[in-house]
PDB file of N, CA and C in Angstrom:
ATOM      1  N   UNK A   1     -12.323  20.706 -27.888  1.00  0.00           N
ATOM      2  CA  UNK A   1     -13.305  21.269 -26.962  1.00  0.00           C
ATOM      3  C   UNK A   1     -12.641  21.527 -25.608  1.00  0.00           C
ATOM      4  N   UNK A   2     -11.866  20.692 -25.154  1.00  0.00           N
ATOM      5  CA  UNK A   2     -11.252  20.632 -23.786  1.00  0.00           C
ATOM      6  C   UNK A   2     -10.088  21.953 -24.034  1.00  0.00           C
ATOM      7  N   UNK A   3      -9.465  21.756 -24.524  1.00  0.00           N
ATOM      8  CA  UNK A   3      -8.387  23.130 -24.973  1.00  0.00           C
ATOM      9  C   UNK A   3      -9.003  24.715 -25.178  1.00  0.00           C
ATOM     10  N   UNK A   4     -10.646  24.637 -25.722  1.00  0.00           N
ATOM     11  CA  UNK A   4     -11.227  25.670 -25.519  1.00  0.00           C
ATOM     12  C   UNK A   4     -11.280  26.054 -24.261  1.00  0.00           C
ATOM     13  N   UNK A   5     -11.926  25.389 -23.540  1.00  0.00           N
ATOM     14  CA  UNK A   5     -13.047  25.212 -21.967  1.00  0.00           C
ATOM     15  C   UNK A   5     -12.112  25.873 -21.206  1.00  0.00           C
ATOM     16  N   UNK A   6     -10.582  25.166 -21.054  1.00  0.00           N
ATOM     17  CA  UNK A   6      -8.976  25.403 -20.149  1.00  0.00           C
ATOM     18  C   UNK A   6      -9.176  26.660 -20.759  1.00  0.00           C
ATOM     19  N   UNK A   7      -8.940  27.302 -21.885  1.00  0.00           N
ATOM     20  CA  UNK A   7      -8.598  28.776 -22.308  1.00  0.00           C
ATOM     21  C   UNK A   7      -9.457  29.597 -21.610  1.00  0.00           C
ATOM     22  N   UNK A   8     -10.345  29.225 -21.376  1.00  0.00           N
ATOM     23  CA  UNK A   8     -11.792  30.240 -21.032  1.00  0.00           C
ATOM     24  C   UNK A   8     -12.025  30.186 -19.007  1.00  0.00           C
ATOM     25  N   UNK A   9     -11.225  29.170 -18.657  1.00  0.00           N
ATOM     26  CA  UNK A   9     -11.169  28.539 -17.529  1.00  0.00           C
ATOM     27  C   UNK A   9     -10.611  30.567 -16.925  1.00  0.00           C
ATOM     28  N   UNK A  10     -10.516  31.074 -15.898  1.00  0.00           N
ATOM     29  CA  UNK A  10     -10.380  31.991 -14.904  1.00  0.00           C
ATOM     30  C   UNK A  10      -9.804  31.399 -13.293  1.00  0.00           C
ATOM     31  N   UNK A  11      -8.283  32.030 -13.641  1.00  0.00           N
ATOM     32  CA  UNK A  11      -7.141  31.280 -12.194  1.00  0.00           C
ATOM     33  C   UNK A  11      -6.735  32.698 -11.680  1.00  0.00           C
ATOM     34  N   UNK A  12      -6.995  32.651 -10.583  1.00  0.00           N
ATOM     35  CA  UNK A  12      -6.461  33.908  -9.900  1.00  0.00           C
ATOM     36  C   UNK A  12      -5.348  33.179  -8.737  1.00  0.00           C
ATOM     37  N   UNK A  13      -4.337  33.649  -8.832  1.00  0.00           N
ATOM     38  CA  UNK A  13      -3.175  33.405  -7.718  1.00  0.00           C
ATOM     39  C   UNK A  13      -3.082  34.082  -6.628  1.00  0.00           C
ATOM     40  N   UNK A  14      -3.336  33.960  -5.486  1.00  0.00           N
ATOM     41  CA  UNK A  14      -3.006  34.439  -4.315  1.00  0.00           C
ATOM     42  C   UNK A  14      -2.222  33.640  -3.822  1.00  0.00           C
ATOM     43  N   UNK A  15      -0.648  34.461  -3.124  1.00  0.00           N
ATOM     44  CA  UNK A  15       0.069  33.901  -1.826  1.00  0.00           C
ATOM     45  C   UNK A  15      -0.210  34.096  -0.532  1.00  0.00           C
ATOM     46  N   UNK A  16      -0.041  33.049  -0.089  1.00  0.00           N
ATOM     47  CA  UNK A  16      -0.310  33.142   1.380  1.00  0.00           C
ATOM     48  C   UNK A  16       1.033  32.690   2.011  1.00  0.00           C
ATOM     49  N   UNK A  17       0.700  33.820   3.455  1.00  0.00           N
ATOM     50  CA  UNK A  17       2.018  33.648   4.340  1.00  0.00           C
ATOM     51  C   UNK A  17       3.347  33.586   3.827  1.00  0.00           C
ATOM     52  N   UNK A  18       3.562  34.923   3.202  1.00  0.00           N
ATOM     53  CA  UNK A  18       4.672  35.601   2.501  1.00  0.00           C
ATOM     54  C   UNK A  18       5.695  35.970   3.488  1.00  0.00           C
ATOM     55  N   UNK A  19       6.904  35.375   3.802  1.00  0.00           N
ATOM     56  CA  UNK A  19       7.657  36.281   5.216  1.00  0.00           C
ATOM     57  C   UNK A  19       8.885  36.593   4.085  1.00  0.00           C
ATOM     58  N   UNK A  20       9.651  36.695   2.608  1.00  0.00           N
ATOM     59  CA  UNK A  20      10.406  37.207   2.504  1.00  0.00           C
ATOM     60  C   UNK A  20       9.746  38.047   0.962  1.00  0.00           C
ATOM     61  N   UNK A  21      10.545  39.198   1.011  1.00  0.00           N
ATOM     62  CA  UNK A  21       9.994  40.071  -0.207  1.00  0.00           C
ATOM     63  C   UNK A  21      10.642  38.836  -1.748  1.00  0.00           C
ATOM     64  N   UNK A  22      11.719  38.186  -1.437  1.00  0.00           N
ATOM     65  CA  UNK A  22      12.169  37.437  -2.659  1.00  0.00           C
ATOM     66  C   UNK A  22      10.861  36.241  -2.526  1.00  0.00           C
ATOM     67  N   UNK A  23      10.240  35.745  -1.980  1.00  0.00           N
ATOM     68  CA  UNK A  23       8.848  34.964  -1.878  1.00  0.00           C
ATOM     69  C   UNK A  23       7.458  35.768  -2.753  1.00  0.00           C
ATOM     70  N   UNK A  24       7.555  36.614  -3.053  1.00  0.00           N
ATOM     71  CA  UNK A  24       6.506  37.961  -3.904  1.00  0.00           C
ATOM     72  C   UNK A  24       6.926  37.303  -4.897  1.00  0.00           C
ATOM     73  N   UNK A  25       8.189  37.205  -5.675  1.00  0.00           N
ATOM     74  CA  UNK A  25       7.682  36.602  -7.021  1.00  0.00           C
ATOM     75  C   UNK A  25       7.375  35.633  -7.548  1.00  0.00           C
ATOM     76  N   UNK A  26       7.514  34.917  -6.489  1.00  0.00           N
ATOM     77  CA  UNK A  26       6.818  32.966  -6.634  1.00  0.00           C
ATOM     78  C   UNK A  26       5.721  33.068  -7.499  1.00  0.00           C
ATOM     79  N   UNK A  27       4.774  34.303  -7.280  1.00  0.00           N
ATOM     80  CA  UNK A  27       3.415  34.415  -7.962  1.00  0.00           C
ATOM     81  C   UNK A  27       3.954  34.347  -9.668  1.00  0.00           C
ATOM     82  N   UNK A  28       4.666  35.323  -9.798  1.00  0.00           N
ATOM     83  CA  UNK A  28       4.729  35.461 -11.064  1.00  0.00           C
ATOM     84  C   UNK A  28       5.489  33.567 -11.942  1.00  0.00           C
ATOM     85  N   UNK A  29       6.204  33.456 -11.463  1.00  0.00           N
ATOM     86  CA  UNK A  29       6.694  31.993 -11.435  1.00  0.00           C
ATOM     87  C   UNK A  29       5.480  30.928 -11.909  1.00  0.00           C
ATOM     88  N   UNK A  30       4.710  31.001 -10.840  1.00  0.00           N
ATOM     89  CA  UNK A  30       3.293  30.161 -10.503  1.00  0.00           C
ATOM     90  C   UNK A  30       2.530  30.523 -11.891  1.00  0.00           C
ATOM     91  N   UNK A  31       2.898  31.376 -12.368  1.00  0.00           N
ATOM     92  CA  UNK A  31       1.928  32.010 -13.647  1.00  0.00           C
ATOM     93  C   UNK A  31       2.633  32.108 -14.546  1.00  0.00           C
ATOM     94  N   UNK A  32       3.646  31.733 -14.617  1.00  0.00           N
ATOM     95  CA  UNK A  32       4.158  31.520 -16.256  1.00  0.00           C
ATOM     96  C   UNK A  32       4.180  29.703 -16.267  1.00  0.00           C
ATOM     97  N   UNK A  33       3.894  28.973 -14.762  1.00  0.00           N
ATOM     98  CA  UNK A  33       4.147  27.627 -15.602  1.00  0.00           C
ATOM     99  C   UNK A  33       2.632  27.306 -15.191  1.00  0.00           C
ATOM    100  N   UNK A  34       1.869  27.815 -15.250  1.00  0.00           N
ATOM    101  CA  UNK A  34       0.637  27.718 -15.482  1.00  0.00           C
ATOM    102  C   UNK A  34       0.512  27.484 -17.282  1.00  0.00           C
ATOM    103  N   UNK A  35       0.999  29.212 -17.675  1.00  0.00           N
ATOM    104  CA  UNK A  35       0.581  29.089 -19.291  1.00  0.00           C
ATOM    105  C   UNK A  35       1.683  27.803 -19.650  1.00  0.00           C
ATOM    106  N   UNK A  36       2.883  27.480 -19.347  1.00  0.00           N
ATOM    107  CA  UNK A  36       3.846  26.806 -20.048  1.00  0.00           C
ATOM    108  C   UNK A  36       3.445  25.657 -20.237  1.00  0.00           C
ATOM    109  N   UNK A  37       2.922  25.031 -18.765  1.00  0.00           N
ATOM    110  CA  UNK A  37       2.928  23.324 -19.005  1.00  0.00           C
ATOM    111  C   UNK A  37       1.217  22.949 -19.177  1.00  0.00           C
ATOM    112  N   UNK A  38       0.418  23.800 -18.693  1.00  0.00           N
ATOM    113  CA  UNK A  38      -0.821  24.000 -18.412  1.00  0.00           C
ATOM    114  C   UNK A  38      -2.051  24.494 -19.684  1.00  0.00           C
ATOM    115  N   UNK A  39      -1.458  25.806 -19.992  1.00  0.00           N
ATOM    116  CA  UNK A  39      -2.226  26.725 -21.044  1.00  0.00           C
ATOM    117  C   UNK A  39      -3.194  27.540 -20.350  1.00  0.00           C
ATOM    118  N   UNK A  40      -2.993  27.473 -19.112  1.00  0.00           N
ATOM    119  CA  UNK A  40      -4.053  28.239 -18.339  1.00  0.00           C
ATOM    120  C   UNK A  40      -3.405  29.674 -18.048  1.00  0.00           C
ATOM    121  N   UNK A  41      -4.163  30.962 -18.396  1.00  0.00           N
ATOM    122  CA  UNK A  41      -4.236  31.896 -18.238  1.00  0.00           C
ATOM    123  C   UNK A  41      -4.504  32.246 -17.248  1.00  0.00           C
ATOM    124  N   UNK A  42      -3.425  31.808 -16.084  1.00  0.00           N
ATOM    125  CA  UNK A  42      -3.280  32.771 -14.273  1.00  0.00           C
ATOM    126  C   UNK A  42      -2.885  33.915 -14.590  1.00  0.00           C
ATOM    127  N   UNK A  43      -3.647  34.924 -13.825  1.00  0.00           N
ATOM    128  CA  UNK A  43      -3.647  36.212 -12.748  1.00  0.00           C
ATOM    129  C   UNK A  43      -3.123  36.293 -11.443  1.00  0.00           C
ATOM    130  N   UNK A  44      -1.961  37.071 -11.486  1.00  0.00           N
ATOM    131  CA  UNK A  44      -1.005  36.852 -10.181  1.00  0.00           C
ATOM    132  C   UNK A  44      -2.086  38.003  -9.693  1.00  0.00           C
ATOM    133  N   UNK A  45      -2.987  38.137  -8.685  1.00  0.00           N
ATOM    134  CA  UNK A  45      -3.506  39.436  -7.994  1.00  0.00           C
ATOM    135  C   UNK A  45      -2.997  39.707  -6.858  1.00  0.00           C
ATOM    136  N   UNK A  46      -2.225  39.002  -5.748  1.00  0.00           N
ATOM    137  CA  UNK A  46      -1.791  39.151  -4.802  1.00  0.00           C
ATOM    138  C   UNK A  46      -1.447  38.343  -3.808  1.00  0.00           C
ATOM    139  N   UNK A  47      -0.822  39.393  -3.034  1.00  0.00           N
ATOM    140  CA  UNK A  47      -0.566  38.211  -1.344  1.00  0.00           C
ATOM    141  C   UNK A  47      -0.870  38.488  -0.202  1.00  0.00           C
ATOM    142  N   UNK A  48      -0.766  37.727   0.607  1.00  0.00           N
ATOM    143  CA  UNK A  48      -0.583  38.026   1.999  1.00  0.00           C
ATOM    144  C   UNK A  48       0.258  37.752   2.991  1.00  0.00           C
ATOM    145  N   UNK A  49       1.116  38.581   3.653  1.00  0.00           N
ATOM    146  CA  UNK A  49       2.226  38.212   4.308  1.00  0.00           C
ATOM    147  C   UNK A  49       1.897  37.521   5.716  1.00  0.00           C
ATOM    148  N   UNK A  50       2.841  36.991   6.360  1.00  0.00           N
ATOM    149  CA  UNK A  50       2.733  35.780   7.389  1.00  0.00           C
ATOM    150  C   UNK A  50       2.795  37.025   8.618  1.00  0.00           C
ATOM    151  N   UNK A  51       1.449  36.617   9.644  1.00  0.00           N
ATOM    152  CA  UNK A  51       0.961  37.532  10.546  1.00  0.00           C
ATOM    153  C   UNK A  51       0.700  36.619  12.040  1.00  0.00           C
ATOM    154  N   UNK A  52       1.791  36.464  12.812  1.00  0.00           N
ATOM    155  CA  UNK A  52       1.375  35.869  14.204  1.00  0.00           C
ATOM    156  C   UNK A  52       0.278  35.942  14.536  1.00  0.00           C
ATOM    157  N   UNK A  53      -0.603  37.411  14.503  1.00  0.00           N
ATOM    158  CA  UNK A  53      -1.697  37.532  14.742  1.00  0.00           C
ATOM    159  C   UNK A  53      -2.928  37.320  14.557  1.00  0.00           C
ATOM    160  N   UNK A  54      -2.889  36.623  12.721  1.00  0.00           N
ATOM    161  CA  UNK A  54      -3.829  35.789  12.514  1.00  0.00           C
ATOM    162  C   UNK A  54      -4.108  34.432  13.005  1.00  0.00           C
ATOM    163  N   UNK A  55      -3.029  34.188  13.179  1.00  0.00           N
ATOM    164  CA  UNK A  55      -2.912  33.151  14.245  1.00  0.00           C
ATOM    165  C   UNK A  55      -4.050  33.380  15.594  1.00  0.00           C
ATOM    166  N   UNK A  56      -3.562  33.864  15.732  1.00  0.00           N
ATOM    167  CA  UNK A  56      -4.223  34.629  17.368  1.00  0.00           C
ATOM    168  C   UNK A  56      -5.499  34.741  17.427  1.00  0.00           C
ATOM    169  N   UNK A  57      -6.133  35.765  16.082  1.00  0.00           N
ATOM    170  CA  UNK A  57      -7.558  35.549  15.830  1.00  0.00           C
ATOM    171  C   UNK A  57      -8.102  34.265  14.992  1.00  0.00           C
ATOM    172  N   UNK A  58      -7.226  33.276  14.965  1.00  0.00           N
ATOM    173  CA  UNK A  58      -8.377  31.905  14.114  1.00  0.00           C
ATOM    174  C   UNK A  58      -8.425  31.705  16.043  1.00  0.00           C
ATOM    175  N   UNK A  59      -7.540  31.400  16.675  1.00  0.00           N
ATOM    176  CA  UNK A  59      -7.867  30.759  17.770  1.00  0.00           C
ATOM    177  C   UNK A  59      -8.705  31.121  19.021  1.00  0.00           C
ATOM    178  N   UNK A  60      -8.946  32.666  18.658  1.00  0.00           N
ATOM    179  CA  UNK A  60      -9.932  33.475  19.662  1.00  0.00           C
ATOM    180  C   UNK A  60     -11.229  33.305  18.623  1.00  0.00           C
ATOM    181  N   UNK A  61     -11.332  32.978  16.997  1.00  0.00           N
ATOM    182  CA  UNK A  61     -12.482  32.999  16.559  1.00  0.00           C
ATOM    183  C   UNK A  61     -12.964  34.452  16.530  1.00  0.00           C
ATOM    184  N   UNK A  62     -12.223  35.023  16.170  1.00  0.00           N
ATOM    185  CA  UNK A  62     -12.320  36.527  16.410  1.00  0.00           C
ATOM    186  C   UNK A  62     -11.966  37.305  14.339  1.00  0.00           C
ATOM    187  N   UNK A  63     -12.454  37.943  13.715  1.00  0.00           N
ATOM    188  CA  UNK A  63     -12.382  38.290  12.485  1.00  0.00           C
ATOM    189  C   UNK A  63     -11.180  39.249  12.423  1.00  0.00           C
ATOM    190  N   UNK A  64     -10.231  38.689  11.887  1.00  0.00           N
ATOM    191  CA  UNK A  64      -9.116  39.455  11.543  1.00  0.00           C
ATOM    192  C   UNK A  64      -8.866  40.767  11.218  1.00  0.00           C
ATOM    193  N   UNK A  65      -9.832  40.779  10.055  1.00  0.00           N
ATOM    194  CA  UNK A  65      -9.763  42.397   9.481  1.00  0.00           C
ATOM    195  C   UNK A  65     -10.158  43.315  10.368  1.00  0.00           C
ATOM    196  N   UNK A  66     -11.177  42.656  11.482  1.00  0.00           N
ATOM    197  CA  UNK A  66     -12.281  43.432  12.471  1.00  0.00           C
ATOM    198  C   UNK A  66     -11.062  44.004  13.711  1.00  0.00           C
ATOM    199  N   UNK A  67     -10.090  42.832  14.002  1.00  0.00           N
ATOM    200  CA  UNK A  67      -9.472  43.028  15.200  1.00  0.00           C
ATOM    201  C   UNK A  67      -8.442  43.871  14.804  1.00  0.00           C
ATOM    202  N   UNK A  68      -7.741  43.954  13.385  1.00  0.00           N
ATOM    203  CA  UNK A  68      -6.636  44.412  13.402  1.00  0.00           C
ATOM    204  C   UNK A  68      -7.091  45.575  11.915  1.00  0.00           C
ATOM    205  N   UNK A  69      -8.017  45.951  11.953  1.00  0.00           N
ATOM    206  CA  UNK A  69      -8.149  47.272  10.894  1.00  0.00           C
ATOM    207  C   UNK A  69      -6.922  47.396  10.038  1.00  0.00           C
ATOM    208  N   UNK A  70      -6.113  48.105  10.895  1.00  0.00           N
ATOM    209  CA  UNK A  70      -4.968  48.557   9.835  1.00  0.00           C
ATOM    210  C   UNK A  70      -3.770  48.289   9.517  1.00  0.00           C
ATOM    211  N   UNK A  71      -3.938  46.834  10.275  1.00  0.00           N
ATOM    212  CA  UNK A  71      -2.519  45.783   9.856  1.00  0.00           C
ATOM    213  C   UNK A  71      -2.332  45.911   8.832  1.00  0.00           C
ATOM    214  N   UNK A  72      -1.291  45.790   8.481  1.00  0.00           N
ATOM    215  CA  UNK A  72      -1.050  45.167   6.589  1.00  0.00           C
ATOM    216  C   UNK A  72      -1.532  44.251   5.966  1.00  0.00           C
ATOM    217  N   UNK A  73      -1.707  42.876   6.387  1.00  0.00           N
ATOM    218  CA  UNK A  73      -2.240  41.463   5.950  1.00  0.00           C
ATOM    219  C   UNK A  73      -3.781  42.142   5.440  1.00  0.00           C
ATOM    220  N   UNK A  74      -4.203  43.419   6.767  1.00  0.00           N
ATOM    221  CA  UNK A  74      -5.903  43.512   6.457  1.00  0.00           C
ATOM    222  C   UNK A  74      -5.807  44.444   5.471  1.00  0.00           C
ATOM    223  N   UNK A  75      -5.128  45.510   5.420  1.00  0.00           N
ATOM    224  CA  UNK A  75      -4.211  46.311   3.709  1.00  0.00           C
ATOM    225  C   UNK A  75      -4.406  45.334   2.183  1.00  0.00           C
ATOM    226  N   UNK A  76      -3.476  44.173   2.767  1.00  0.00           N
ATOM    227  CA  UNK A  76      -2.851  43.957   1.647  1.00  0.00           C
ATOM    228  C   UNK A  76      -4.472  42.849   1.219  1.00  0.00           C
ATOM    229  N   UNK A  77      -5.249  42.602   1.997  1.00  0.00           N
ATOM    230  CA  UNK A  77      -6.311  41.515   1.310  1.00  0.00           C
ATOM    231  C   UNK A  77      -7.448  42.349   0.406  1.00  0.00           C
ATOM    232  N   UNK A  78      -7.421  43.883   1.572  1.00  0.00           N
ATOM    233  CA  UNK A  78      -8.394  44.954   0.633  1.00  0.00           C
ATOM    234  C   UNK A  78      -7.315  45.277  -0.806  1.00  0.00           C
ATOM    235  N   UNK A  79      -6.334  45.380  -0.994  1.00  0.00           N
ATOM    236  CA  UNK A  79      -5.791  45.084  -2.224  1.00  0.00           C
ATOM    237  C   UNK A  79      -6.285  44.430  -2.943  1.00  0.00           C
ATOM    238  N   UNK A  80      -5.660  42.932  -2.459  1.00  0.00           N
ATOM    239  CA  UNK A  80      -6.242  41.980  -3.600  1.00  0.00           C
ATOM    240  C   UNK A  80      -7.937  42.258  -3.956  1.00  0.00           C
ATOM    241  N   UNK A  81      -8.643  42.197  -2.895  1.00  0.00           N
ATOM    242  CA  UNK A  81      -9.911  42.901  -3.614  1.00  0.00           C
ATOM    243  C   UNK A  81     -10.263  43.509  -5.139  1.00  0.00           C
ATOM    244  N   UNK A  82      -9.685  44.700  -4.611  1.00  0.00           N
ATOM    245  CA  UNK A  82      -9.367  45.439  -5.321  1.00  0.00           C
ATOM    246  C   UNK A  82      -8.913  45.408  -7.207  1.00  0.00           C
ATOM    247  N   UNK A  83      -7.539  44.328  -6.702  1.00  0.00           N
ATOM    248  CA  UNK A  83      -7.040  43.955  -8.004  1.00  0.00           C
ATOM    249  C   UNK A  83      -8.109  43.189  -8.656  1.00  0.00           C
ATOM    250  N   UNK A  84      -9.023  42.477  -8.300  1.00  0.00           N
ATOM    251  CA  UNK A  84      -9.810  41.488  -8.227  1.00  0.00           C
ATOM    252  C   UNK A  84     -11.201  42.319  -9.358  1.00  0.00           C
ATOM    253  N   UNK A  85     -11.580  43.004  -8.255  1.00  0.00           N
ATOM    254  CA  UNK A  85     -12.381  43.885  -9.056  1.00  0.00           C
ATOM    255  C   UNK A  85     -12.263  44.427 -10.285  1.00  0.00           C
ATOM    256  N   UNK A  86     -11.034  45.256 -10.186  1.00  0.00           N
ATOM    257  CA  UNK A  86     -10.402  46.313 -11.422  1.00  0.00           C
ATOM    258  C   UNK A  86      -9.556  45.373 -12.615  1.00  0.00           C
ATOM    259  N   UNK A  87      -9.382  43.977 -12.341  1.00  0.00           N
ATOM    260  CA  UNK A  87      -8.800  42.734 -13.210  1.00  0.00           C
ATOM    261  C   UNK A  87      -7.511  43.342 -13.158  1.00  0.00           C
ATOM    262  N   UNK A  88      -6.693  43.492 -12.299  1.00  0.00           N
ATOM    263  CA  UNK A  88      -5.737  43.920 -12.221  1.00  0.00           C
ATOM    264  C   UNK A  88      -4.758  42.625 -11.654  1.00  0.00           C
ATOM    265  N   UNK A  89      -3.228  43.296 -11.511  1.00  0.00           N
ATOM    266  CA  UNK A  89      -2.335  41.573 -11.335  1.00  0.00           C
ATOM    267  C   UNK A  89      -0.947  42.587 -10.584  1.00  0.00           C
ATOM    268  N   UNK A  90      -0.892  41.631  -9.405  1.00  0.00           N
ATOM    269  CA  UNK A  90       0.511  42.800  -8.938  1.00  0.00           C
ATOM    270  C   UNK A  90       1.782  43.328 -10.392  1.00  0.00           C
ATOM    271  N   UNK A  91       1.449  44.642  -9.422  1.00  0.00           N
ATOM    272  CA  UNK A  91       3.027  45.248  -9.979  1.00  0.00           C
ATOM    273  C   UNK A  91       3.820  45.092  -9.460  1.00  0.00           C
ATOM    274  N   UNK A  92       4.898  44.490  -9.353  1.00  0.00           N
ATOM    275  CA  UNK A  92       6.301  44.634  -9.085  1.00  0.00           C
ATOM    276  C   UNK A  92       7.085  45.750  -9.437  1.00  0.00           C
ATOM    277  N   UNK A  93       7.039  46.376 -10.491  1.00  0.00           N
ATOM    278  CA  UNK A  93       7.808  47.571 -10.680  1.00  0.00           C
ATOM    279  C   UNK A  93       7.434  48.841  -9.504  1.00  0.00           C
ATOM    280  N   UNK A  94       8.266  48.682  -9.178  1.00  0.00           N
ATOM    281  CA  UNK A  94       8.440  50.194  -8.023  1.00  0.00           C
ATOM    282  C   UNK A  94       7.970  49.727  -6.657  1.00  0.00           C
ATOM    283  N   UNK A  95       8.353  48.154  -6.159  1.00  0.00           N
ATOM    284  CA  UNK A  95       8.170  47.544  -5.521  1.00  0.00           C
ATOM    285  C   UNK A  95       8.653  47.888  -4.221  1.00  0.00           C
ATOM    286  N   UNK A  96       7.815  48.258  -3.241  1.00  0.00           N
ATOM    287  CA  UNK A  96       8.946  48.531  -1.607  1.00  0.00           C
ATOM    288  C   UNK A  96       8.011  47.428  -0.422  1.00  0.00           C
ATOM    289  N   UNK A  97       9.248  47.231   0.088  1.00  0.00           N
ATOM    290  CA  UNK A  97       9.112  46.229   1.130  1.00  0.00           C
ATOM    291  C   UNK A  97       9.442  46.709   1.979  1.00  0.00           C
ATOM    292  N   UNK A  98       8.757  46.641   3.410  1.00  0.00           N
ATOM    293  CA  UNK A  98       9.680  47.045   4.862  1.00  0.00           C
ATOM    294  C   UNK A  98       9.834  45.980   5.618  1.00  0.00           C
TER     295      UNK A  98
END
């Protein structure tokens, strides 16, 4: 019964405070020893890279996405959304970093 329940169980992986592009595949990592040692069926959906500025808005209490529209961090979370929605899991293939 317990081995069912874990199979049926739903893990979504998000990184947080990503500062190197070789740190992006930790996810995938995180999700193969999920199934290995675990049996749990993780979903790498995404990350978010490390932003001084969120910083800035926890401490002004100020909404991130609101203050900084078209940062990347506020990009990359409407992503994960996204992946979230559509059951989707990062691609890495054709991967660019700046």
């Amino acid at each position: 019964i317990l081995n069912k329940e874990l199979f049926n169980i739903k893990i979504y992986l998000i990184l947080n405070q990503i500062k190197k592009k070789e740190n992006i595949m930790i996810g995938n990592s995180v999700k193969s020893v999920c199934m290995k040692y675990f049996g749990l069926n993780a979903q790498y959906v995404g990350y978010i890279e490390h932003d001084d500025c969120i910083c800035k808005c926890i401490n002004e209490r100020q909404p991130f996405m609101r203050a900084y529209p078209s940062s990347r961090c506020t990009q990359e979370i409407k992503r994960i959304t996204e992946n979230l929605l559509n059951k989707d899991q990062v691609s890495i293939k054709g991967f660019k970093y700046d």
